[in-house]
C-alpha atoms as a PDB file:
ATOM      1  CA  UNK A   1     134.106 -44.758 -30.279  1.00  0.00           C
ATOM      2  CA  UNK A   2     131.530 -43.613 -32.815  1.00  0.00           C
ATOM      3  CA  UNK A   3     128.611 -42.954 -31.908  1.00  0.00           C
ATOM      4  CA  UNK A   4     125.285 -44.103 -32.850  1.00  0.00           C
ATOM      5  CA  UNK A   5     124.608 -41.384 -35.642  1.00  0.00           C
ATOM      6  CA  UNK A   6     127.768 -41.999 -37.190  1.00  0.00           C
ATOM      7  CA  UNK A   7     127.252 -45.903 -37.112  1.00  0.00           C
ATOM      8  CA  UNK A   8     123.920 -45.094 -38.623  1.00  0.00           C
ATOM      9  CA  UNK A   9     124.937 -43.119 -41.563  1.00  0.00           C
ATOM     10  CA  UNK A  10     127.929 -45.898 -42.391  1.00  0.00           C
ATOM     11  CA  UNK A  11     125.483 -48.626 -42.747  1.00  0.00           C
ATOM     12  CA  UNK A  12     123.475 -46.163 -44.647  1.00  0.00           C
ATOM     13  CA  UNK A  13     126.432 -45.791 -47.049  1.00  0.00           C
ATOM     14  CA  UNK A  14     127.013 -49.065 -46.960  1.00  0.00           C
ATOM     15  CA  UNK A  15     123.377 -50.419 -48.103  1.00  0.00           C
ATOM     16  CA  UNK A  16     123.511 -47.592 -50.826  1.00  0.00           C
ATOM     17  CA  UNK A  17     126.862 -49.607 -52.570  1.00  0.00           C
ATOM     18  CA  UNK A  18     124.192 -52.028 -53.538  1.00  0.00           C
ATOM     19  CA  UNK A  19     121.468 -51.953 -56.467  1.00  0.00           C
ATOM     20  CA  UNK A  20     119.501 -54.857 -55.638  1.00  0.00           C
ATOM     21  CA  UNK A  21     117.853 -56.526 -52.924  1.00  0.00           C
ATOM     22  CA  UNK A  22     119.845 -59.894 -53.243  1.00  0.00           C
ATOM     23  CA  UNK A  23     122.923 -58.303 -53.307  1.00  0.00           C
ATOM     24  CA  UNK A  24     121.639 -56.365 -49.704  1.00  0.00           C
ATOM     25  CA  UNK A  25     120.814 -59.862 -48.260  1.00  0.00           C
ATOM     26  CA  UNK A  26     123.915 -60.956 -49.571  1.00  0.00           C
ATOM     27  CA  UNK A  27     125.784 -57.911 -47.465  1.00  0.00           C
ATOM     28  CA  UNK A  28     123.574 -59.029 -44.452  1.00  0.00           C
ATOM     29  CA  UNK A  29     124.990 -62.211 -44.489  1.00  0.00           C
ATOM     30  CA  UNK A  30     128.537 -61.131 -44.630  1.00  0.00           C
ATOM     31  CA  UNK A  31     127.529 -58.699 -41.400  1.00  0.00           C
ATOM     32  CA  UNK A  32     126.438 -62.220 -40.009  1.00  0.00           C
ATOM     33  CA  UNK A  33     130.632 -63.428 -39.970  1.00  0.00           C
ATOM     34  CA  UNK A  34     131.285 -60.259 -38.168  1.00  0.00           C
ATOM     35  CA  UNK A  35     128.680 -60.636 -35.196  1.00  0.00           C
ATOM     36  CA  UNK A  36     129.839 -60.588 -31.654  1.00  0.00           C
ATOM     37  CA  UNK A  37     129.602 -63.896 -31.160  1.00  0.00           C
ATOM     38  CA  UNK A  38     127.748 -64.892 -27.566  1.00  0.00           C
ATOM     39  CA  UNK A  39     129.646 -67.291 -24.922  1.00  0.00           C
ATOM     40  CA  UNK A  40     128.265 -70.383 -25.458  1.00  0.00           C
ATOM     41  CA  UNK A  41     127.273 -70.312 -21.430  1.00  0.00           C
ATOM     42  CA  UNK A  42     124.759 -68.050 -22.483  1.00  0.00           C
ATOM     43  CA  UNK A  43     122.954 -70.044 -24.987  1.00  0.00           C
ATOM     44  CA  UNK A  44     120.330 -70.769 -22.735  1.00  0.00           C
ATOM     45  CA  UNK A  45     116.703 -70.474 -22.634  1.00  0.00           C
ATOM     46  CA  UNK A  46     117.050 -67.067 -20.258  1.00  0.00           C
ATOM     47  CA  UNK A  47     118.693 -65.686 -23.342  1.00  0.00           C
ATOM     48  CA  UNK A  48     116.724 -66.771 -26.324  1.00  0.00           C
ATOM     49  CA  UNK A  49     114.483 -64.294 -28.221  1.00  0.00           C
ATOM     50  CA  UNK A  50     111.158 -65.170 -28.102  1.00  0.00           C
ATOM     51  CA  UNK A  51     108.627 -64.185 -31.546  1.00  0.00           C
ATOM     52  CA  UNK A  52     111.737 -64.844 -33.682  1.00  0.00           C
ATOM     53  CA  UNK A  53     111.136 -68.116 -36.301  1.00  0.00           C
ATOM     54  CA  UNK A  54     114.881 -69.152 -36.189  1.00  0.00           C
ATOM     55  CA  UNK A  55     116.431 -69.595 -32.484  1.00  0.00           C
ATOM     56  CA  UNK A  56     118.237 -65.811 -31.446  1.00  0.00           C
ATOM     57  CA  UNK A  57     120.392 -65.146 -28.099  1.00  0.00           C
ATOM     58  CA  UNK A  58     120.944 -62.216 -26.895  1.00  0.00           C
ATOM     59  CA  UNK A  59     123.315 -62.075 -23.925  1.00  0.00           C
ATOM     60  CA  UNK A  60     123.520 -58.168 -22.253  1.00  0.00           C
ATOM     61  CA  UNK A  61     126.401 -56.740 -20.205  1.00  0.00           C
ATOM     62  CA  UNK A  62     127.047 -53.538 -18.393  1.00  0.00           C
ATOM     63  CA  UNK A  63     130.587 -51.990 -18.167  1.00  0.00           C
ATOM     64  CA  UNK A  64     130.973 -48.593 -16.742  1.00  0.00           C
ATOM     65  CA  UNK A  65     127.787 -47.614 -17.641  1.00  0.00           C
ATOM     66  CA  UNK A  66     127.359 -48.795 -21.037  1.00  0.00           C
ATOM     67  CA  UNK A  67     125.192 -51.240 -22.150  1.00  0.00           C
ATOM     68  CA  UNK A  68     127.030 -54.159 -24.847  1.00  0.00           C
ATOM     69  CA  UNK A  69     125.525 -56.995 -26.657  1.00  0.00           C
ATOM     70  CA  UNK A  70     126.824 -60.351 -28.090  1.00  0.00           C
ATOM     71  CA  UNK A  71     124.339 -62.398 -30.303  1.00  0.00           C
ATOM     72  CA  UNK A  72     124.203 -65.937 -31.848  1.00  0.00           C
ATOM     73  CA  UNK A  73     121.652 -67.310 -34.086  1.00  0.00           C
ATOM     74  CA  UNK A  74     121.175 -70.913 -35.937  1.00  0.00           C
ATOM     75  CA  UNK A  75     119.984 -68.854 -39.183  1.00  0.00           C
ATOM     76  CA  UNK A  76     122.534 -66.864 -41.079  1.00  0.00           C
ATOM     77  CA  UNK A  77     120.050 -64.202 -42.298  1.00  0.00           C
ATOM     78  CA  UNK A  78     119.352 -63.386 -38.672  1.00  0.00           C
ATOM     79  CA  UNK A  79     122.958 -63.491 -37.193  1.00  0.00           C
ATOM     80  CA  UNK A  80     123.394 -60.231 -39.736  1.00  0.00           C
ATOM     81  CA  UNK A  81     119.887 -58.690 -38.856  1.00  0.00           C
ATOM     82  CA  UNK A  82     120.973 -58.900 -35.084  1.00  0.00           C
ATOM     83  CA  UNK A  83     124.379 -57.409 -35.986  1.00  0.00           C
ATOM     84  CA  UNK A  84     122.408 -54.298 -37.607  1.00  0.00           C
ATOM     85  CA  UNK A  85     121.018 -53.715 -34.450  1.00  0.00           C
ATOM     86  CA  UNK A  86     123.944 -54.456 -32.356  1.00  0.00           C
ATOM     87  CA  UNK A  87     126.535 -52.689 -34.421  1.00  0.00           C
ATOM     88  CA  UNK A  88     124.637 -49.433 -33.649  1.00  0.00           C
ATOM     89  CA  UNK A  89     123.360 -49.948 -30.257  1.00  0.00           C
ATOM     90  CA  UNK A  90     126.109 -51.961 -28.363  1.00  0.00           C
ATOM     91  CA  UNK A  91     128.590 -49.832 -26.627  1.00  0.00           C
ATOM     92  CA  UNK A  92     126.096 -47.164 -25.359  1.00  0.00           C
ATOM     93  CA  UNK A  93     124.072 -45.791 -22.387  1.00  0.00           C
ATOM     94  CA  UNK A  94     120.800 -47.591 -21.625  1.00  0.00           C
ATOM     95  CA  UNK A  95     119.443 -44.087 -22.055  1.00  0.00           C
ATOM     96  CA  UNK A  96     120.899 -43.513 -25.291  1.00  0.00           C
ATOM     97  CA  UNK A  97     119.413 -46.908 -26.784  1.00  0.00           C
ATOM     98  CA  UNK A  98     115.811 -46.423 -25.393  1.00  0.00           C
ATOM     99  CA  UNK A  99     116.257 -43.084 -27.241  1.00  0.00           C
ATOM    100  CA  UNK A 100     117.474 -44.074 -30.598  1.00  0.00           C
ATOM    101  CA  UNK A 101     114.414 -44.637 -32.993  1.00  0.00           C
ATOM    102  CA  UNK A 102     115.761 -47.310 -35.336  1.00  0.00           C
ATOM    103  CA  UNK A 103     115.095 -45.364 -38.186  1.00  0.00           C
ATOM    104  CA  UNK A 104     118.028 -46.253 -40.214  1.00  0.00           C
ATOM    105  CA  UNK A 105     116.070 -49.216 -40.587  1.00  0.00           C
ATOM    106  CA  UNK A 106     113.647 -47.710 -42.966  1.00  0.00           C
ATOM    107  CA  UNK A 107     116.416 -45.629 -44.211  1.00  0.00           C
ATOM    108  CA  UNK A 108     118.036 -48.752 -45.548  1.00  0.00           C
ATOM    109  CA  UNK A 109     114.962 -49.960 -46.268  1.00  0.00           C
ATOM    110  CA  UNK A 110     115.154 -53.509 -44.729  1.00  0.00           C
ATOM    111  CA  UNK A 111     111.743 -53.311 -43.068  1.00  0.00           C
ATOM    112  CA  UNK A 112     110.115 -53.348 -46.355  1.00  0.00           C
ATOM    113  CA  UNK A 113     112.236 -56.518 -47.678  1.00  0.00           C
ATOM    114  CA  UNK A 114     111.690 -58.817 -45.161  1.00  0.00           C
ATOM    115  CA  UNK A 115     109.066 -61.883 -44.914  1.00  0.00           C
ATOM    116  CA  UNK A 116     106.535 -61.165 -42.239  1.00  0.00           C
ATOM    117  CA  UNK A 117     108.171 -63.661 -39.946  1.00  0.00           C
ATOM    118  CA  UNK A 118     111.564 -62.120 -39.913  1.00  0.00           C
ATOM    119  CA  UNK A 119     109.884 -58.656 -39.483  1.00  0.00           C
ATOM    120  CA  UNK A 120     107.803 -60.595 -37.035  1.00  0.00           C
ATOM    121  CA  UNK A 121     111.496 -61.134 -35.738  1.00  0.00           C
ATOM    122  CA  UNK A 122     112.947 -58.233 -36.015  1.00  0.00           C
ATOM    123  CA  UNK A 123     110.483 -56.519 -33.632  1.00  0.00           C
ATOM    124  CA  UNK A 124     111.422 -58.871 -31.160  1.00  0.00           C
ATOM    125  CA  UNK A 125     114.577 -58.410 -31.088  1.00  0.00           C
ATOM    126  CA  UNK A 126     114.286 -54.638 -30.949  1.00  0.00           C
ATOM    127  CA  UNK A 127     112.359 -55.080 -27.972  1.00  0.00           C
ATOM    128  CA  UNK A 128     114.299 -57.399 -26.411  1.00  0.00           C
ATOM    129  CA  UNK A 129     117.027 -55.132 -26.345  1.00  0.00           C
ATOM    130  CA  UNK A 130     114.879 -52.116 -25.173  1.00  0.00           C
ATOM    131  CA  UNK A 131     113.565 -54.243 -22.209  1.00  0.00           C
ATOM    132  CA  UNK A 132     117.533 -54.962 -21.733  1.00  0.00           C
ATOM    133  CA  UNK A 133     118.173 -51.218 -21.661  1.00  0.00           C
ATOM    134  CA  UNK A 134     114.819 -50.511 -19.695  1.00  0.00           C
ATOM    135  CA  UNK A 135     115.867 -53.304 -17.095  1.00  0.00           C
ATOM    136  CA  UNK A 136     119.909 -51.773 -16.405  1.00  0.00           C
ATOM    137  CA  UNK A 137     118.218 -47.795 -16.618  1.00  0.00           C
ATOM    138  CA  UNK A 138     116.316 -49.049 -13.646  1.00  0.00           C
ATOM    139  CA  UNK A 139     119.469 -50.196 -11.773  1.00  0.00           C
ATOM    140  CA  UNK A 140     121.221 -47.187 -12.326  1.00  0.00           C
ATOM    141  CA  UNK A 141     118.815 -45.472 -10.732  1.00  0.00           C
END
């Protein structure tokens, strides 16, 4: 397993391939396909994102003291903004994801392309998954 650097500097790579911003959204979309999609059973109101425009689950599960994600979304933009986050974060320590700054997102500059909403969003989802990681660092306690 890679680990969270590593993922970091792919999608880096990746986001450098492309010259314009369209083509990037474009990309974003395509991550979309690839999300870990969430069991339907988890589609529920416990699970939705709240501060994000379009409807976002985010369904959390521990194994063996990792933390992994699976994530749905009724917007197609979203479902590959989600997988940014999860493709990095998903498959680590609770510790290691409250430690991990994000700041491939400015690296890849998608905090500076988005509409206020989905940055509006974004942030939400970011915490949601910190409170996740907060909430099983406190178990493991």
């Amino acid at each position: 397993m890679s680990t969270m650097k590593e993922v970091e500097e792919s999608l880096i790579q990746e986001f450098e391939m492309f010259d314009d911003w369209m083509d990037k959204y474009n990309y974003i979309i395509e991550l979309g396909k690839d999300l870990p999609v969430i069991d339907p059973q988890y589609k529920t109101e416990e699970f939705l994102i709240s501060g994000c425009q379009s409807q976002v689950w985010l369904h959390p599960e521990m194994r063996e003291g990792k933390l992994y994600f699976s994530a749905d979304s009724d917007a197609i933009i979203t479902k590959g903004i989600v997988n940014l986050l999860i493709r990095v974060l998903s498959g680590h320590t609770p510790k290691e994801i409250l430690d991990n700054d994000l700041s491939y997102l400015d690296a890849i500059g998608l905090k500076n392309h988005l509409s206020p909403t989905r940055s509006n969003g974004l942030a939400s989802m970011i915490k949601q998954i910190k409170l996740y990681a907060l909430a099983y660092s406190a178990k493991q306690v």
